[in-house]
N, C-alpha and C. Protein backbone atom coordinates (compact mmCIF):
# COMPACT_ATOMS: atom_id res chain seq x y z
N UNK A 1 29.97 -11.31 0.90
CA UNK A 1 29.03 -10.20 0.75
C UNK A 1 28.94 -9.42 2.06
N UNK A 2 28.67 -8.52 2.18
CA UNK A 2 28.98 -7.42 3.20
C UNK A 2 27.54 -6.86 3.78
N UNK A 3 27.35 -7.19 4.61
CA UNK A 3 25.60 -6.46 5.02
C UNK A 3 25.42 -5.32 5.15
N UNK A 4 24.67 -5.03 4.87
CA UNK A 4 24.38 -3.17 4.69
C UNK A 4 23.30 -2.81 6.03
N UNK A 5 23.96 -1.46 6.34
CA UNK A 5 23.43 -0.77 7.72
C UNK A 5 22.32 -0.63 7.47
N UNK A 6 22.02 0.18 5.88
CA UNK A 6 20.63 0.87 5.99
C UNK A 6 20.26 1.32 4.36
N UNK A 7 19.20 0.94 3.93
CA UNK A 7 18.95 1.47 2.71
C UNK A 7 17.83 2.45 2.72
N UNK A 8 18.10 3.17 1.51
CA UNK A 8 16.84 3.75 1.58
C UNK A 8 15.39 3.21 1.18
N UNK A 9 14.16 3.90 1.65
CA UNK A 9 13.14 3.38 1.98
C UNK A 9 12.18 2.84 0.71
N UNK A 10 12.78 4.12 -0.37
CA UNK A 10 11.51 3.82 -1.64
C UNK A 10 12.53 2.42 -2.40
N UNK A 11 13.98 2.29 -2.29
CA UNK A 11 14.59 1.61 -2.84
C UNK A 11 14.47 -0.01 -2.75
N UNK A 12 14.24 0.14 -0.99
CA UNK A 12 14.21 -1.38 -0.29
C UNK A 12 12.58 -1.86 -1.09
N UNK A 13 11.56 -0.93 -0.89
CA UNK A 13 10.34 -1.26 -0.84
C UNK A 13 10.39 -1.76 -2.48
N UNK A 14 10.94 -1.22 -3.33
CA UNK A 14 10.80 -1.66 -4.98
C UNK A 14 11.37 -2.99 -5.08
N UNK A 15 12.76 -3.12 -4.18
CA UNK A 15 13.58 -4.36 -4.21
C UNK A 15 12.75 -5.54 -3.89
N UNK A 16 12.08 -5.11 -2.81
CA UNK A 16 11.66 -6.53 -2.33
C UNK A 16 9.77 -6.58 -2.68
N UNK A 17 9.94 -6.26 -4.09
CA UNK A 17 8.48 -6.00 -4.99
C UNK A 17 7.22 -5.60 -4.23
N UNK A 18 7.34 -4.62 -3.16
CA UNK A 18 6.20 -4.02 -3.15
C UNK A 18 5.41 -3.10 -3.98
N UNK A 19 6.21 -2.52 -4.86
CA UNK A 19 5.65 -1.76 -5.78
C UNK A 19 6.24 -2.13 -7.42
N UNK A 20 5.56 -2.23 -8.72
CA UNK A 20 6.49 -2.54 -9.49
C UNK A 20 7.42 -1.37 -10.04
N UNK A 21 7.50 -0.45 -9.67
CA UNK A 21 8.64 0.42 -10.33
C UNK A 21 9.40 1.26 -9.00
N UNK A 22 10.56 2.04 -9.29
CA UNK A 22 11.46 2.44 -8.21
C UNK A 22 10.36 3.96 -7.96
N UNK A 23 10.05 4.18 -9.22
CA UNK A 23 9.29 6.00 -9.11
C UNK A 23 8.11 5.83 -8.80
N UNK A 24 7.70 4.52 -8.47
CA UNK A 24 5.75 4.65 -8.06
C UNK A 24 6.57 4.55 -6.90
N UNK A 25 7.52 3.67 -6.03
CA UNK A 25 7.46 3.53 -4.87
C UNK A 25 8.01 5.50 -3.97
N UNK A 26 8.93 6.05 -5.17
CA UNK A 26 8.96 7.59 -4.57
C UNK A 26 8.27 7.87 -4.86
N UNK A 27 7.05 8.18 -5.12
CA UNK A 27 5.89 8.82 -5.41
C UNK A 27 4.80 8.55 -4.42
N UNK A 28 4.79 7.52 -4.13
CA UNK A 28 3.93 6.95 -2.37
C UNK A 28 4.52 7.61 -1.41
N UNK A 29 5.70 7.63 -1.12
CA UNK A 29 6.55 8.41 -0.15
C UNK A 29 6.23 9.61 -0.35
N UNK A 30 6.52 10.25 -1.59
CA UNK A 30 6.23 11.93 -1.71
C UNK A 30 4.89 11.93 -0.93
N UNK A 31 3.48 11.22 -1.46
CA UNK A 31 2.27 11.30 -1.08
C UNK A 31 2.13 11.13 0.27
N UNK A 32 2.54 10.86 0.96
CA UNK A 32 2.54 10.44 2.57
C UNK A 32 2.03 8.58 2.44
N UNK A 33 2.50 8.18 1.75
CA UNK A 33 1.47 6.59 1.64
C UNK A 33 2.54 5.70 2.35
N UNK A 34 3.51 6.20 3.07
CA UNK A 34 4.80 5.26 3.13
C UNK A 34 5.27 5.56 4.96
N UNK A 35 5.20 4.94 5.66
CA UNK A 35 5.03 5.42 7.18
C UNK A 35 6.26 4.39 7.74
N UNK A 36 7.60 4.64 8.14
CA UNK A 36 8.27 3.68 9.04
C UNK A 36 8.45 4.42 10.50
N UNK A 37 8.23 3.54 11.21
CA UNK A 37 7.77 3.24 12.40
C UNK A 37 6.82 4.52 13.03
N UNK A 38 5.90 4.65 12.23
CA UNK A 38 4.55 5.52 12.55
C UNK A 38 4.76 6.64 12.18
N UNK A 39 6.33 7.22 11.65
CA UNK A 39 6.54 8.40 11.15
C UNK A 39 6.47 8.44 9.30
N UNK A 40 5.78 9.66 9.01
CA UNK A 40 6.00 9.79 7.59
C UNK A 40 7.14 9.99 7.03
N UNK A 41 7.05 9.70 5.68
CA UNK A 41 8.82 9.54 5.46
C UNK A 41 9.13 9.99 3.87
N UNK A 42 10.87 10.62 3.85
CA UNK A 42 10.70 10.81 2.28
C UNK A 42 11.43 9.77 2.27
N UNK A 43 11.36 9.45 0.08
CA UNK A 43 12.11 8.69 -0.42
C UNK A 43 13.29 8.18 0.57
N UNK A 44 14.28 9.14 0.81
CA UNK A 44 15.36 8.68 0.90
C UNK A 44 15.94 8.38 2.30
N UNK A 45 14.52 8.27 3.13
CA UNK A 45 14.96 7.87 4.59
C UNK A 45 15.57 6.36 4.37
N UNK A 46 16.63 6.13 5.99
CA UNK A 46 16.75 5.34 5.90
C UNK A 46 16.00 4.48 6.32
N UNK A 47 16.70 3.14 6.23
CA UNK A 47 15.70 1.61 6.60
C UNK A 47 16.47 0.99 7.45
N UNK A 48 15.87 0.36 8.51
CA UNK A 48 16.97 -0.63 8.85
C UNK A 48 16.41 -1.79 9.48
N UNK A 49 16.96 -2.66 9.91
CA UNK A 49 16.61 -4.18 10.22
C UNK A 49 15.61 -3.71 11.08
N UNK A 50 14.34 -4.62 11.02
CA UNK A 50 13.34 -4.78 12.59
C UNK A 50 12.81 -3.62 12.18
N UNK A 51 12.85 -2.36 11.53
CA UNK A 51 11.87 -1.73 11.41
C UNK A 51 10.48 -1.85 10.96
N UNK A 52 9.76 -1.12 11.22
CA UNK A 52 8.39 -1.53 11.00
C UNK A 52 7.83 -0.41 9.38
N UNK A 53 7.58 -1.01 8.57
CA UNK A 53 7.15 -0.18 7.46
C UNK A 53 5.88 -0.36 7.26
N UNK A 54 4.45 0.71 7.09
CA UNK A 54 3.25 0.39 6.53
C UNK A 54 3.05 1.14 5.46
N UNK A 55 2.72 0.56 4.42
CA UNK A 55 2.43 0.98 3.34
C UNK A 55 0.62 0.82 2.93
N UNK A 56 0.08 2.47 2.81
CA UNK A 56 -1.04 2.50 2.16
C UNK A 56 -1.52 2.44 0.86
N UNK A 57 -2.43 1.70 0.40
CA UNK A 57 -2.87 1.04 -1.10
C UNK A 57 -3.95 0.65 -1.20
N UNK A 58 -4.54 0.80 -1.72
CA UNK A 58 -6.33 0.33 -2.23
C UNK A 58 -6.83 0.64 -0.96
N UNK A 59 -6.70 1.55 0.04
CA UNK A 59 -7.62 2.09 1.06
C UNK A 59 -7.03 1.35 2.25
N UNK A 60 -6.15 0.42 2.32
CA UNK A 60 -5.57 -0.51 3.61
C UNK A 60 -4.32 -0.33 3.23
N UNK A 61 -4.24 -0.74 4.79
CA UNK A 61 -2.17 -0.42 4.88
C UNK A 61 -1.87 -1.81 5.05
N UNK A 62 -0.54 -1.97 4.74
CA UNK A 62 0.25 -2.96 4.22
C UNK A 62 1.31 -3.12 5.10
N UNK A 63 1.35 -3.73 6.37
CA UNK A 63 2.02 -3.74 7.71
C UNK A 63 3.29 -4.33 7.40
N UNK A 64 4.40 -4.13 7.60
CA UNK A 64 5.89 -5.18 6.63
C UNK A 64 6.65 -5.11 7.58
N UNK A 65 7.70 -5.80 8.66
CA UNK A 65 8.71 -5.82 9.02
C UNK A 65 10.03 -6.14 8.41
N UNK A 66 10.72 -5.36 8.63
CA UNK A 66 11.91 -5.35 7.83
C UNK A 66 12.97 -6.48 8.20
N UNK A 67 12.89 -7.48 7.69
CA UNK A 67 14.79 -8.61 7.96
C UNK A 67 15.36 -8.78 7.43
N UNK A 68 15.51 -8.22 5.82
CA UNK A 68 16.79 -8.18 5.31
C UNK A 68 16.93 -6.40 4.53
N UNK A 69 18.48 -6.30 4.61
CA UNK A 69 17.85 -4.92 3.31
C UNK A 69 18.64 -5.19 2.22
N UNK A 70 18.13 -5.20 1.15
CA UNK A 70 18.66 -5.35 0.03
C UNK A 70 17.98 -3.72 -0.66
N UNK A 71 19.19 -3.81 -1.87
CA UNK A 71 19.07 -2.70 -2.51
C UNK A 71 18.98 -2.84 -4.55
N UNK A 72 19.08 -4.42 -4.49
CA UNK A 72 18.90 -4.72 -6.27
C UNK A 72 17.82 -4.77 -5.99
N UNK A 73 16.47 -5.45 -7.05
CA UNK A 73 15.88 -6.22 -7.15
C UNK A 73 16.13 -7.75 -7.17
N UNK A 74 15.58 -8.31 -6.17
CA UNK A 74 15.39 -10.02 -6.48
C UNK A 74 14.10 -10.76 -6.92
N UNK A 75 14.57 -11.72 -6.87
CA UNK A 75 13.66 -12.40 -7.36
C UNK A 75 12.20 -13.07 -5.68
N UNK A 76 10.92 -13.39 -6.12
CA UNK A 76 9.81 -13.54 -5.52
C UNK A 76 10.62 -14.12 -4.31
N UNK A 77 11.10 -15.29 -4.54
CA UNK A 77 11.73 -15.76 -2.93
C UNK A 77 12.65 -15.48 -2.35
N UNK A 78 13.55 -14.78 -2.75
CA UNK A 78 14.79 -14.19 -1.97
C UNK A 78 13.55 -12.80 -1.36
N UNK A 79 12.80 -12.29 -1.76
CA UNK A 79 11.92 -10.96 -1.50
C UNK A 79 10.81 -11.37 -0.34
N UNK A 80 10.72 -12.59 -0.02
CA UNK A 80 9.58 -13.09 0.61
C UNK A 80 10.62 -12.88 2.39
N UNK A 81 11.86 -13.56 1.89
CA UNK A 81 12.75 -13.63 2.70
C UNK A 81 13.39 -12.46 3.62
N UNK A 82 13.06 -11.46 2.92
CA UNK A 82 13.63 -9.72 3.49
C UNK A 82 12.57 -9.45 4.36
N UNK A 83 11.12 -9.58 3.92
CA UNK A 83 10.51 -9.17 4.93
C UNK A 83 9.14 -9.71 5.77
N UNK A 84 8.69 -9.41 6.53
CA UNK A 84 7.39 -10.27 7.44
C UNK A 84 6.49 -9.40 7.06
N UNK A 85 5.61 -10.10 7.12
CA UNK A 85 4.32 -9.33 6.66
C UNK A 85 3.18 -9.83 7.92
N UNK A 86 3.03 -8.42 8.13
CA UNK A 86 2.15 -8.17 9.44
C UNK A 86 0.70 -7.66 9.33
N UNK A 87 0.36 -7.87 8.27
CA UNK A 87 -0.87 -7.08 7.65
C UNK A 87 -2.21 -8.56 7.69
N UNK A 88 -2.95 -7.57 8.96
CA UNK A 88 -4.57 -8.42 9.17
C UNK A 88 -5.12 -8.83 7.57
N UNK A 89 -5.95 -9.68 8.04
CA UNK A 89 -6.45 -10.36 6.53
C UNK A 89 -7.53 -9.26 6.31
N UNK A 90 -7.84 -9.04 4.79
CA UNK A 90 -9.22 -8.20 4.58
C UNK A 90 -10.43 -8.35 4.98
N UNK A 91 -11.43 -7.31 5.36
CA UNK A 91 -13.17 -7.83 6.03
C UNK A 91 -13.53 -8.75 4.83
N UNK A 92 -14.59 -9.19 5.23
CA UNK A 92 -15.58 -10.40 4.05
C UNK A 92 -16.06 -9.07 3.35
N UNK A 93 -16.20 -9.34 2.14
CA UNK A 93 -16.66 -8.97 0.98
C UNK A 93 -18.38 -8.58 1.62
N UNK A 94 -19.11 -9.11 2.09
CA UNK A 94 -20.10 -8.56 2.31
C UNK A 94 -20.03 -7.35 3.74
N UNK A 95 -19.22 -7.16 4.20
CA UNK A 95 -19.18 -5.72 5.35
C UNK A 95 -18.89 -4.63 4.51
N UNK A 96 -18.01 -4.77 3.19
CA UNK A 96 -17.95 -3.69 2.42
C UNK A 96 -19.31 -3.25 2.08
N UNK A 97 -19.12 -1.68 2.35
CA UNK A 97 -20.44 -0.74 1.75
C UNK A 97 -20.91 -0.88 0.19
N UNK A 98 -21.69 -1.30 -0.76
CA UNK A 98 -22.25 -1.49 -1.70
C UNK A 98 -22.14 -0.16 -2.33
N UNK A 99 -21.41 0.70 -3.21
CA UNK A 99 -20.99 1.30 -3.63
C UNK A 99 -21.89 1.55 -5.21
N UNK A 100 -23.01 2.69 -5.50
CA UNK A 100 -23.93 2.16 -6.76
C UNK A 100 -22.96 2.83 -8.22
N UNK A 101 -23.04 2.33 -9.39
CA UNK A 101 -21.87 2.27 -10.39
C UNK A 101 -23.00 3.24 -11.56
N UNK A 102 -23.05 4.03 -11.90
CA UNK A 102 -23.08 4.81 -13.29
C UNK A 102 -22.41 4.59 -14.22
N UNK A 103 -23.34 4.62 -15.41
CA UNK A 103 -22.63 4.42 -16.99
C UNK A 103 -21.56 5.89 -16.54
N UNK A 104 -20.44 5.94 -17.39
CA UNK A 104 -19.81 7.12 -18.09
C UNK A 104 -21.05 7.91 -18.59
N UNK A 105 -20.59 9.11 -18.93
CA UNK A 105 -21.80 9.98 -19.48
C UNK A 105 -23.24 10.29 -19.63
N UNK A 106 -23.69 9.06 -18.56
CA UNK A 106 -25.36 9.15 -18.25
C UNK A 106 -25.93 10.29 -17.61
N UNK A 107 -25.06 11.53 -17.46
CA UNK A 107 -25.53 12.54 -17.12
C UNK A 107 -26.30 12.13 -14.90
N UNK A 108 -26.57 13.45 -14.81
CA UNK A 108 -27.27 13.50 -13.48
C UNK A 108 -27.94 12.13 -13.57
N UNK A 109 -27.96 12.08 -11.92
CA UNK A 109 -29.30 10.99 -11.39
C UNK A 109 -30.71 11.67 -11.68
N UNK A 110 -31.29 10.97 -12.34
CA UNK A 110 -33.28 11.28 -12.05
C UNK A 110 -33.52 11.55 -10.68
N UNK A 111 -34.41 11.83 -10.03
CA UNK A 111 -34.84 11.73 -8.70
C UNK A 111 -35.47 10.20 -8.33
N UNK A 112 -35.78 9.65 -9.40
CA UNK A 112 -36.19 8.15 -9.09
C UNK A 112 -35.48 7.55 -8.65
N UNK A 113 -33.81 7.65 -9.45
CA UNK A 113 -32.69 6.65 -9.71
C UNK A 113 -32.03 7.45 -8.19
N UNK A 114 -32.11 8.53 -7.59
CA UNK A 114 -31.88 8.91 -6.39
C UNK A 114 -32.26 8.42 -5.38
N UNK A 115 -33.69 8.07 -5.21
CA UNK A 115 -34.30 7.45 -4.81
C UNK A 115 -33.48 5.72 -4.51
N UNK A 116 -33.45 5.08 -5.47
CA UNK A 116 -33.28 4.21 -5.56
C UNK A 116 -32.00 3.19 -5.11
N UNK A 117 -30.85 4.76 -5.23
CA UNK A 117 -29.35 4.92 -4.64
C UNK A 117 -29.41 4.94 -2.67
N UNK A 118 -30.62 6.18 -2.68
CA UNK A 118 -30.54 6.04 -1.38
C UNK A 118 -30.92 4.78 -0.57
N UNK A 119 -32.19 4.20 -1.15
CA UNK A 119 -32.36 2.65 -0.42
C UNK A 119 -31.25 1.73 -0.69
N UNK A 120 -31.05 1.73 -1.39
CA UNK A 120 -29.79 0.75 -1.27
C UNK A 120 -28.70 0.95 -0.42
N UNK A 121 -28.39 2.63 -0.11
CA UNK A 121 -27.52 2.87 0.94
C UNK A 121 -27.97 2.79 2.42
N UNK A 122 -29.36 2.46 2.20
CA UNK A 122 -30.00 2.17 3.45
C UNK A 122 -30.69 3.56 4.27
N UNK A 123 -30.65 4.66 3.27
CA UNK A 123 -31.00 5.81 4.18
C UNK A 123 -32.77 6.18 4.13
């Protein structure tokens, strides 16, 4: 088997299951959600060993060093194997801001239920 210089970026990232499809992972790239080595990037930049890839998702980035490049899909452990994962663990569940939830279609807040939003946000 022959090692490859450099793949491209949305390709490697689908291969080694960061995203489940090849067009969500170009579609992060189109969006700016896809950053190797601090630069934004399209689809079809290349990749190469030791690079540093962060990928943004649910509001946190997803820190990945690159050590292998593959360009199929593999399977969970050959994929674990391509790359390091450099990404801090998440805050505790209680530093997250308490976020207040509305039915669908309940129309405006009352001024009570305003009220009631704001203490909870602490204001």
């Amino acid at each position: 088997m022959t090692e490859l210089l450099s793949a491209r970026v949305d390709s490697w990232a689908w291969a080694v299951r960061l995203f489940k499809t090849r067009s969500a992972a170009t579609a992060a790239c189109r969006a700016g959600h896809v950053r190797v080595n601090g630069e934004r990037v399209k689809a079809a930049a290349p990749l190469h060993i030791g690079d540093e890839v962060r990928i943004r998702s649910g509001g946190f980035d997803r820190i990945i060093e690159v050590r292998r490049l593959v360009v199929k899909r593999v399977s969970a452990p050959v994929a674990a194997e391509c790359l390091l994962d450099h990404t801090p663990p998440p805050p505790p569940r209680e530093t997250v801001a308490l976020v207040a939830i509305r039915d669908r279609g309940a129309g405006r807040p009352t001024k009570r239920e305003r009220r009631e939003v704001d203490k909870l946000r602490g204001r």
